[in-house]
PDB file of N, CA and C in Angstrom:
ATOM      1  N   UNK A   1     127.992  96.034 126.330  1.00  0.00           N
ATOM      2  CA  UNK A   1     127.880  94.902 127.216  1.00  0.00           C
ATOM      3  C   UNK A   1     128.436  95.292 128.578  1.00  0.00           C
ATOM      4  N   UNK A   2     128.150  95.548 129.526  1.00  0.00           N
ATOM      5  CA  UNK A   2     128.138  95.804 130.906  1.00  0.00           C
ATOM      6  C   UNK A   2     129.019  94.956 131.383  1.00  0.00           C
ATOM      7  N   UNK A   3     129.902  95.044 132.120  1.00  0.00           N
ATOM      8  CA  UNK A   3     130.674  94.191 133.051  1.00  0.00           C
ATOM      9  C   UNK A   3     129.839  94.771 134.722  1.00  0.00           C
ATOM     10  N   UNK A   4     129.551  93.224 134.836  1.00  0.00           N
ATOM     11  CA  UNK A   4     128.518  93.537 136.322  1.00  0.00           C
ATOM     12  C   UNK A   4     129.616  93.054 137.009  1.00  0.00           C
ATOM     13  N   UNK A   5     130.657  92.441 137.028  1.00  0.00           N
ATOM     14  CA  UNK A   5     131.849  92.151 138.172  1.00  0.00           C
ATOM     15  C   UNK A   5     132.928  91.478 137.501  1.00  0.00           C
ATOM     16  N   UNK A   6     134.195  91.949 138.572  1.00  0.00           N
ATOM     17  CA  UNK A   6     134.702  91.210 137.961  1.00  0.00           C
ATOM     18  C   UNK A   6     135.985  90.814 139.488  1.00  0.00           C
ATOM     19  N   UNK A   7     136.522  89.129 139.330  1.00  0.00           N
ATOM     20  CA  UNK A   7     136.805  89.072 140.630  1.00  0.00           C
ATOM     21  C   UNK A   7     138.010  87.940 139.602  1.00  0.00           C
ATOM     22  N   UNK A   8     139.239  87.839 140.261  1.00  0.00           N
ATOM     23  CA  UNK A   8     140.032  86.196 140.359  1.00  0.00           C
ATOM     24  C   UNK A   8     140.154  86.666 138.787  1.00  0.00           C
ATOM     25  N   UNK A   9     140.573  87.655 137.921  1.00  0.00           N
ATOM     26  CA  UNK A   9     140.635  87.624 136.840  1.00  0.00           C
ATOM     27  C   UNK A   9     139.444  87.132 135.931  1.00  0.00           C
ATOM     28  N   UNK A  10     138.607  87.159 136.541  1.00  0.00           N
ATOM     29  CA  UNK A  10     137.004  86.900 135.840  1.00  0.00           C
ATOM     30  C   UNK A  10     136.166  87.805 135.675  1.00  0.00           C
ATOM     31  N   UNK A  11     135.668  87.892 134.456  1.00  0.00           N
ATOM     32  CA  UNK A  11     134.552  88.938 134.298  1.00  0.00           C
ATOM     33  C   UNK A  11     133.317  88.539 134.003  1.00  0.00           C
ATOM     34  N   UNK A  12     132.241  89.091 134.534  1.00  0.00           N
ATOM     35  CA  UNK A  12     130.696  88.694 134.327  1.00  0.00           C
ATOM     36  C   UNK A  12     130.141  89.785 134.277  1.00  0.00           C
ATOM     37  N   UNK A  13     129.342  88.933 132.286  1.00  0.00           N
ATOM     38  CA  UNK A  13     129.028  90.027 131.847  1.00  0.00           C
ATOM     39  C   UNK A  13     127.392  90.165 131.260  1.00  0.00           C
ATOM     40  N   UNK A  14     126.745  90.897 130.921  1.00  0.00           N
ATOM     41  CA  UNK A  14     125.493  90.714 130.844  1.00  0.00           C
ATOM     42  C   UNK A  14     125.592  91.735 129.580  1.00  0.00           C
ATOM     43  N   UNK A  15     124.578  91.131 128.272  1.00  0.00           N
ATOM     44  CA  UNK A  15     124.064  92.073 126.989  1.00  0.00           C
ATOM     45  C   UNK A  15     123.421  92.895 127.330  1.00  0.00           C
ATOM     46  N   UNK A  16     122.538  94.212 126.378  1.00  0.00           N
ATOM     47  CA  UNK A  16     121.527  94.121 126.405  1.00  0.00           C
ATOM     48  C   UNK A  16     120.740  93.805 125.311  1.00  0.00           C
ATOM     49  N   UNK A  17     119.441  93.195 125.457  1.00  0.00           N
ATOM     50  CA  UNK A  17     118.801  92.796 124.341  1.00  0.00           C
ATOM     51  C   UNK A  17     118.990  91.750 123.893  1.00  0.00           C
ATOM     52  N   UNK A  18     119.723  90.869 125.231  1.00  0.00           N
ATOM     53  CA  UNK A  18     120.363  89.284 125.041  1.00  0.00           C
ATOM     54  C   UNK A  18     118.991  88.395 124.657  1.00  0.00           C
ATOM     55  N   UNK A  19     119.361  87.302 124.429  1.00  0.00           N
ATOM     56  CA  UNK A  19     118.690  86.045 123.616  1.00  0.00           C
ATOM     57  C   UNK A  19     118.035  85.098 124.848  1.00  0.00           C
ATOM     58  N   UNK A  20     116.802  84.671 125.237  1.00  0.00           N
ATOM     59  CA  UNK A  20     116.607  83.786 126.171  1.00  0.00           C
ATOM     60  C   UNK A  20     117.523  82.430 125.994  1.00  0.00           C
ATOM     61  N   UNK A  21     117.404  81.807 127.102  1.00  0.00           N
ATOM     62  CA  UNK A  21     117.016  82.198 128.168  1.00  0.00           C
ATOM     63  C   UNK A  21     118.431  83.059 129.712  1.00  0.00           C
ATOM     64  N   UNK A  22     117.384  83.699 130.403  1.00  0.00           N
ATOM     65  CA  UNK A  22     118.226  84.656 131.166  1.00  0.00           C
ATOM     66  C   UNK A  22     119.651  83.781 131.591  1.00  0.00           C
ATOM     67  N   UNK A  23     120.792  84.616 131.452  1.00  0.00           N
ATOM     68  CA  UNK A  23     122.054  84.497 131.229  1.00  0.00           C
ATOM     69  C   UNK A  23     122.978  85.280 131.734  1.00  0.00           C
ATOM     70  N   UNK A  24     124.172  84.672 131.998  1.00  0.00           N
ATOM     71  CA  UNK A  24     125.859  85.830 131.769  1.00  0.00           C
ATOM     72  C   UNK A  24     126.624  85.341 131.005  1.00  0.00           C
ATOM     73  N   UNK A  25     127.234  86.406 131.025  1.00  0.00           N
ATOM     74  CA  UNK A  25     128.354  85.919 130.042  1.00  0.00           C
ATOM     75  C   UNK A  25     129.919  85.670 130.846  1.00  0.00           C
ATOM     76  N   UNK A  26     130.407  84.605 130.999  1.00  0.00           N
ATOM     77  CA  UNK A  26     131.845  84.797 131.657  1.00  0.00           C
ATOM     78  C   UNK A  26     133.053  84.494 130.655  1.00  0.00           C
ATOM     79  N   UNK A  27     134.230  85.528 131.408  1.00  0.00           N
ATOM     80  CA  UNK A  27     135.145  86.153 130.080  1.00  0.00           C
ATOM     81  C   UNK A  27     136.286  85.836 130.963  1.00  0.00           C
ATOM     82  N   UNK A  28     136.820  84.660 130.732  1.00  0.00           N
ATOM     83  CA  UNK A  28     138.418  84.751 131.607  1.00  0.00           C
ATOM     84  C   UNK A  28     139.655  84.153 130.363  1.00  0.00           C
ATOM     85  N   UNK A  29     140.552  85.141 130.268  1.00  0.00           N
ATOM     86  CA  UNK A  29     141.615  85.005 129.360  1.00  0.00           C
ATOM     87  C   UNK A  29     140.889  85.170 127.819  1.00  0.00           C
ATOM     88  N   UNK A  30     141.367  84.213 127.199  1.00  0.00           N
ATOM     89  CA  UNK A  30     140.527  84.266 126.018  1.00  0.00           C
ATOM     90  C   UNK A  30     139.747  83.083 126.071  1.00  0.00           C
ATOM     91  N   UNK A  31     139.036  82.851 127.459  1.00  0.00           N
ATOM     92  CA  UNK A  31     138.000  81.638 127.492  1.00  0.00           C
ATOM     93  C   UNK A  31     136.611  82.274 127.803  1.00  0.00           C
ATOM     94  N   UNK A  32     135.651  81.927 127.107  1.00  0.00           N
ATOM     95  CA  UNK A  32     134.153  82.650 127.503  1.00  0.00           C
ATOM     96  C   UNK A  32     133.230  81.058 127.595  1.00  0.00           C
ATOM     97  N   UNK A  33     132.027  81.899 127.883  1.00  0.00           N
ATOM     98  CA  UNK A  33     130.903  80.492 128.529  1.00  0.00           C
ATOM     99  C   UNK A  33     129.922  81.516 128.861  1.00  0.00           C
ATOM    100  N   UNK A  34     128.692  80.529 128.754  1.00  0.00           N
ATOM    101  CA  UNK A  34     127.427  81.123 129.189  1.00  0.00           C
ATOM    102  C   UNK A  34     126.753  80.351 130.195  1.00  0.00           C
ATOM    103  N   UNK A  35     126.565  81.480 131.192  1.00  0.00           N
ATOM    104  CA  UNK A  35     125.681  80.733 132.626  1.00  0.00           C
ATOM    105  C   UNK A  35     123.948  80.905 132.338  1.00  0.00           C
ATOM    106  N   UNK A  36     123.467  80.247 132.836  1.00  0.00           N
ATOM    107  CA  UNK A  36     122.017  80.047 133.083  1.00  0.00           C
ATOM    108  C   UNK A  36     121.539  80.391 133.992  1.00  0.00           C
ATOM    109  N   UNK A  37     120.900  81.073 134.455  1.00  0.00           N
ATOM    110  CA  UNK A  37     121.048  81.968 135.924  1.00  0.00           C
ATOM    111  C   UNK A  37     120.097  81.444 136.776  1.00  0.00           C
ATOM    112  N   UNK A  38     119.008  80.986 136.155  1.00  0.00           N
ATOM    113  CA  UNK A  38     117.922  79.978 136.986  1.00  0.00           C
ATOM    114  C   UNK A  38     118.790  78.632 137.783  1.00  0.00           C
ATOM    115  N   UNK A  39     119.834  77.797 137.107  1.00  0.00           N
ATOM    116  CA  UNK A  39     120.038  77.004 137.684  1.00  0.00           C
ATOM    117  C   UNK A  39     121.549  76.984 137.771  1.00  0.00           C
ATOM    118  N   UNK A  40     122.352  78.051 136.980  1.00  0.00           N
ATOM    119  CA  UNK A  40     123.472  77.820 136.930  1.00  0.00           C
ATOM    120  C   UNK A  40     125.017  76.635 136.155  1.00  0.00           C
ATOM    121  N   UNK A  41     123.579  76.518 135.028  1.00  0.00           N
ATOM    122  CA  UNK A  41     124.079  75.507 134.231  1.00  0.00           C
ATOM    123  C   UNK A  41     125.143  76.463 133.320  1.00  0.00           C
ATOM    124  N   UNK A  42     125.843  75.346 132.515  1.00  0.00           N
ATOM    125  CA  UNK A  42     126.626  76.015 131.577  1.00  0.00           C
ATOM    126  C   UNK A  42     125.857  75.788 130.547  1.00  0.00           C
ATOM    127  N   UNK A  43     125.242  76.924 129.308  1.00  0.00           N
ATOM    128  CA  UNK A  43     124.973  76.736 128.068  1.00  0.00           C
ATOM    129  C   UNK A  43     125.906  76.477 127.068  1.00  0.00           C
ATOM    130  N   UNK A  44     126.836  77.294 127.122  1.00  0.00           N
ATOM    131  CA  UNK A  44     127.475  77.205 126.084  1.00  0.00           C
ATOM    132  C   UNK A  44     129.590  77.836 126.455  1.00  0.00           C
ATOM    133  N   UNK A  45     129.928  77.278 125.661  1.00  0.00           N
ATOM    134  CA  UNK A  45     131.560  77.552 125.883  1.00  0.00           C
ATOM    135  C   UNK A  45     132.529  76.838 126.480  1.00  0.00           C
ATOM    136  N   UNK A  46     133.640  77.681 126.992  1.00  0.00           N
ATOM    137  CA  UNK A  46     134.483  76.732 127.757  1.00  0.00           C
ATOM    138  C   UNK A  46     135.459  77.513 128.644  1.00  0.00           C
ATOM    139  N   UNK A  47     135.238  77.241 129.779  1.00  0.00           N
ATOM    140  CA  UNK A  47     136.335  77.797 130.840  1.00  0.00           C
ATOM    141  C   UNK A  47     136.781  76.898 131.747  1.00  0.00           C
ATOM    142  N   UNK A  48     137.767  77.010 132.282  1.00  0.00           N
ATOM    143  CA  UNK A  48     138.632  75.798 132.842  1.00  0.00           C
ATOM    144  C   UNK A  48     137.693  75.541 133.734  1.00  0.00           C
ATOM    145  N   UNK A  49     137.432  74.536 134.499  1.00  0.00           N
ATOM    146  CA  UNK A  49     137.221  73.678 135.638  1.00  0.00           C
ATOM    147  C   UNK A  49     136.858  74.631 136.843  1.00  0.00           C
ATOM    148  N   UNK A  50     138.072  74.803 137.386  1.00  0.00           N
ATOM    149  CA  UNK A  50     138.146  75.661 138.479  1.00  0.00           C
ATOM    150  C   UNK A  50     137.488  76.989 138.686  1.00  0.00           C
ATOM    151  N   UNK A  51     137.848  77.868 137.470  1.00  0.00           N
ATOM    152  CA  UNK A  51     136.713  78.927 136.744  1.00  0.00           C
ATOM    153  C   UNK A  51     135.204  78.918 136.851  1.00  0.00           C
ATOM    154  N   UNK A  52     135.031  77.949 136.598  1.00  0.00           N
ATOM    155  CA  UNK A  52     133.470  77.503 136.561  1.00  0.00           C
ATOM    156  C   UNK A  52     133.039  76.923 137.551  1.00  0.00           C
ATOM    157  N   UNK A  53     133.652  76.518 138.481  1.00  0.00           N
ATOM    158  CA  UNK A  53     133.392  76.371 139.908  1.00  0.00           C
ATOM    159  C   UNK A  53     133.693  77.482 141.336  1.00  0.00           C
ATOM    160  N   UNK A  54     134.680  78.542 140.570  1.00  0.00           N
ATOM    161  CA  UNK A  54     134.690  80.134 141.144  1.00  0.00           C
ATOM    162  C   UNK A  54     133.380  80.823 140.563  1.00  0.00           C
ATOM    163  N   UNK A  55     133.051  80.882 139.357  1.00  0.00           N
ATOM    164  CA  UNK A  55     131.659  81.248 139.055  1.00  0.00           C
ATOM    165  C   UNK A  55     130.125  80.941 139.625  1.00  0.00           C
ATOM    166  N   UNK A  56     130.120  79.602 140.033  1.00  0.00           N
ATOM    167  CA  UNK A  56     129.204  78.952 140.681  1.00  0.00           C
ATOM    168  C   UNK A  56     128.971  79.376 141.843  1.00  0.00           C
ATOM    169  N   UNK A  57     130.013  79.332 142.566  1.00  0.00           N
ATOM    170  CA  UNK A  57     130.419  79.955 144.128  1.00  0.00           C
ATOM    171  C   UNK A  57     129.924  81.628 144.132  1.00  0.00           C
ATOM    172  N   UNK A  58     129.957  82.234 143.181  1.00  0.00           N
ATOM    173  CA  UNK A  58     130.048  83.329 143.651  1.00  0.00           C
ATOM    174  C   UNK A  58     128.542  83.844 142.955  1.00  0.00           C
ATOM    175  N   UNK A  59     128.085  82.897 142.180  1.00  0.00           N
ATOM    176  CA  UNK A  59     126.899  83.219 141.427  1.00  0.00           C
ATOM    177  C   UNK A  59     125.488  82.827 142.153  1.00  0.00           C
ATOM    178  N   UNK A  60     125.897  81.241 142.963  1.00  0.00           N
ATOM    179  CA  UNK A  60     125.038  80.887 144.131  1.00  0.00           C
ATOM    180  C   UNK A  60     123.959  81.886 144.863  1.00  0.00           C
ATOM    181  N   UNK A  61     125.224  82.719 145.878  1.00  0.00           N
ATOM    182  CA  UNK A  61     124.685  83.908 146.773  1.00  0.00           C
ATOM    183  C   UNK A  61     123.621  85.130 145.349  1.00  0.00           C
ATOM    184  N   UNK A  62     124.139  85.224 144.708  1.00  0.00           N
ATOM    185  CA  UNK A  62     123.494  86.040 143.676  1.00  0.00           C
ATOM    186  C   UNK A  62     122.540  85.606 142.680  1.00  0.00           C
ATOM    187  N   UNK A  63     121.880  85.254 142.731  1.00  0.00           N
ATOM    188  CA  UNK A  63     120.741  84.963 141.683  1.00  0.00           C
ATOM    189  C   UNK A  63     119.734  85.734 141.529  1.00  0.00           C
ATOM    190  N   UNK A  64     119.352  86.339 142.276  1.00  0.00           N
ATOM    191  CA  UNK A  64     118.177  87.119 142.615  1.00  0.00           C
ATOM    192  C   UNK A  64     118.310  88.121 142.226  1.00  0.00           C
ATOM    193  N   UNK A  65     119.544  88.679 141.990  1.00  0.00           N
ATOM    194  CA  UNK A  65     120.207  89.535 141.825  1.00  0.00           C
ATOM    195  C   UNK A  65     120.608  89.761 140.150  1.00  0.00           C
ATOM    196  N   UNK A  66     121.238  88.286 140.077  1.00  0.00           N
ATOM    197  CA  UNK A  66     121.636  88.624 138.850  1.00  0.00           C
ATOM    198  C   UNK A  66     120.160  88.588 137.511  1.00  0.00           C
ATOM    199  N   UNK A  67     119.357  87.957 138.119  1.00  0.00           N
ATOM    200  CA  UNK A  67     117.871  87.957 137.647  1.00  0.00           C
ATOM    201  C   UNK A  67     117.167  89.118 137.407  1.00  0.00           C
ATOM    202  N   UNK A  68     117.476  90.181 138.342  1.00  0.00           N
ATOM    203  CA  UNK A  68     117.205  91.535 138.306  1.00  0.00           C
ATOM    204  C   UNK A  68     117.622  91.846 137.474  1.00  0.00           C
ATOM    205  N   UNK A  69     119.082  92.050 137.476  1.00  0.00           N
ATOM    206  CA  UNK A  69     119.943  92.482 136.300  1.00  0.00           C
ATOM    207  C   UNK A  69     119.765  91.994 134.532  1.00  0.00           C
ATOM    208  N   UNK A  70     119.145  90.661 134.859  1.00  0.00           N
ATOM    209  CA  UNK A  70     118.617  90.238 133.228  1.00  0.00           C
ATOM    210  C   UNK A  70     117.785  91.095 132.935  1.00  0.00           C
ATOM    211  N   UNK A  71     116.739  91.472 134.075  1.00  0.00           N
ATOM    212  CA  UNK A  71     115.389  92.863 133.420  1.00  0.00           C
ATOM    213  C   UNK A  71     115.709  93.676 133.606  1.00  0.00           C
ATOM    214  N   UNK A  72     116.880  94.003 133.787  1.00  0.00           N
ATOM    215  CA  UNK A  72     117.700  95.449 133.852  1.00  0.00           C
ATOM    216  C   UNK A  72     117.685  95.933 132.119  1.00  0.00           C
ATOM    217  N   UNK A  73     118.468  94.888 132.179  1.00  0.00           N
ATOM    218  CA  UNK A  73     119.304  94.568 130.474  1.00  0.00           C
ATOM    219  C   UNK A  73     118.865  94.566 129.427  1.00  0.00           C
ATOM    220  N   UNK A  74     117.634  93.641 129.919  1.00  0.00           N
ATOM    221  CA  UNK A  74     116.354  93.503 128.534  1.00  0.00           C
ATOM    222  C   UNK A  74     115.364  94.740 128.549  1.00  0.00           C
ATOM    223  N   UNK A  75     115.526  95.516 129.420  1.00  0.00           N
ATOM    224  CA  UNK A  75     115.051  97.003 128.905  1.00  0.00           C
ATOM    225  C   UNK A  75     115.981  98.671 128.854  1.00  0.00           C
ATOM    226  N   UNK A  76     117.029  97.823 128.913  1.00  0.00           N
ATOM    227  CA  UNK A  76     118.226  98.715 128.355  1.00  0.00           C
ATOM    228  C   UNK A  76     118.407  99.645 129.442  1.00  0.00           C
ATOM    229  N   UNK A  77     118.280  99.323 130.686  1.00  0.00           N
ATOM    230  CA  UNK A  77     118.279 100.036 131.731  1.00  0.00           C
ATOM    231  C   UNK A  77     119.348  99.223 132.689  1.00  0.00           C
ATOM    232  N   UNK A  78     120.672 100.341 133.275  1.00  0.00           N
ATOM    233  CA  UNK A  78     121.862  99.713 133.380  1.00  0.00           C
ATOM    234  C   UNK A  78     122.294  98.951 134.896  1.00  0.00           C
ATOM    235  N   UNK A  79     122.619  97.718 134.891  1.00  0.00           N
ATOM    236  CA  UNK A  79     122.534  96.827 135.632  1.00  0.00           C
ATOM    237  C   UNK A  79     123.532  97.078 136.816  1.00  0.00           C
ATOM    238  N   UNK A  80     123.297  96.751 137.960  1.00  0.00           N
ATOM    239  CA  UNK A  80     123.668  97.015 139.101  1.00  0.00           C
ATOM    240  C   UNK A  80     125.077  96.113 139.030  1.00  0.00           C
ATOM    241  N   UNK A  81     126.003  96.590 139.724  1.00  0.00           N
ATOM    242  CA  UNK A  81     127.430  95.613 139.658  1.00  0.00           C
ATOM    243  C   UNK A  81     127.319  95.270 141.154  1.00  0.00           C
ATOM    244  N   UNK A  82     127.657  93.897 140.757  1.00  0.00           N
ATOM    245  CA  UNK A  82     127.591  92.745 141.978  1.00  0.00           C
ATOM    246  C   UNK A  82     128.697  92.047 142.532  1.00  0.00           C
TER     247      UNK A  82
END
């Protein structure tokens, strides 16, 4: 599992061979959650408040990016750190 960044004690992380739909994974303390990268929803987990609004912020500018990096991933070809 690739760590594509990591900032504020946060890590974002991407599989490969992950499960639709396109995703990260964020890893702070022993709190994880899954982003939605099209809109930036939360699928699944739990990270504090603030966390998930440092994620948002910094995921905003990057989408395009991190979208790349989903077809990076899903053909096992290694994703650019952002």
């Amino acid at each position: 599992m690739p760590t594509i960044a990591e900032f504020d004690g946060i890590k974002i992380l991407m599989y490969y061979q992950d499960h639709d739909p396109p995703h990260f994974h964020v890893e702070y303390g022993d709190c994880e959650a899954l982003i939605r990268v099209a809109d930036l929803a939360l699928i699944e987990g739990d990270v504090p408040g603030r966390v998930l609004r440092r994620v948002n912020e910094w995921a905003r500018t990057r989408q395009a990016d991190l979208a790349l990096n989903w077809v990076k991933c899903r053909s096992h070809v290694a994703p650019d750190r952002l």
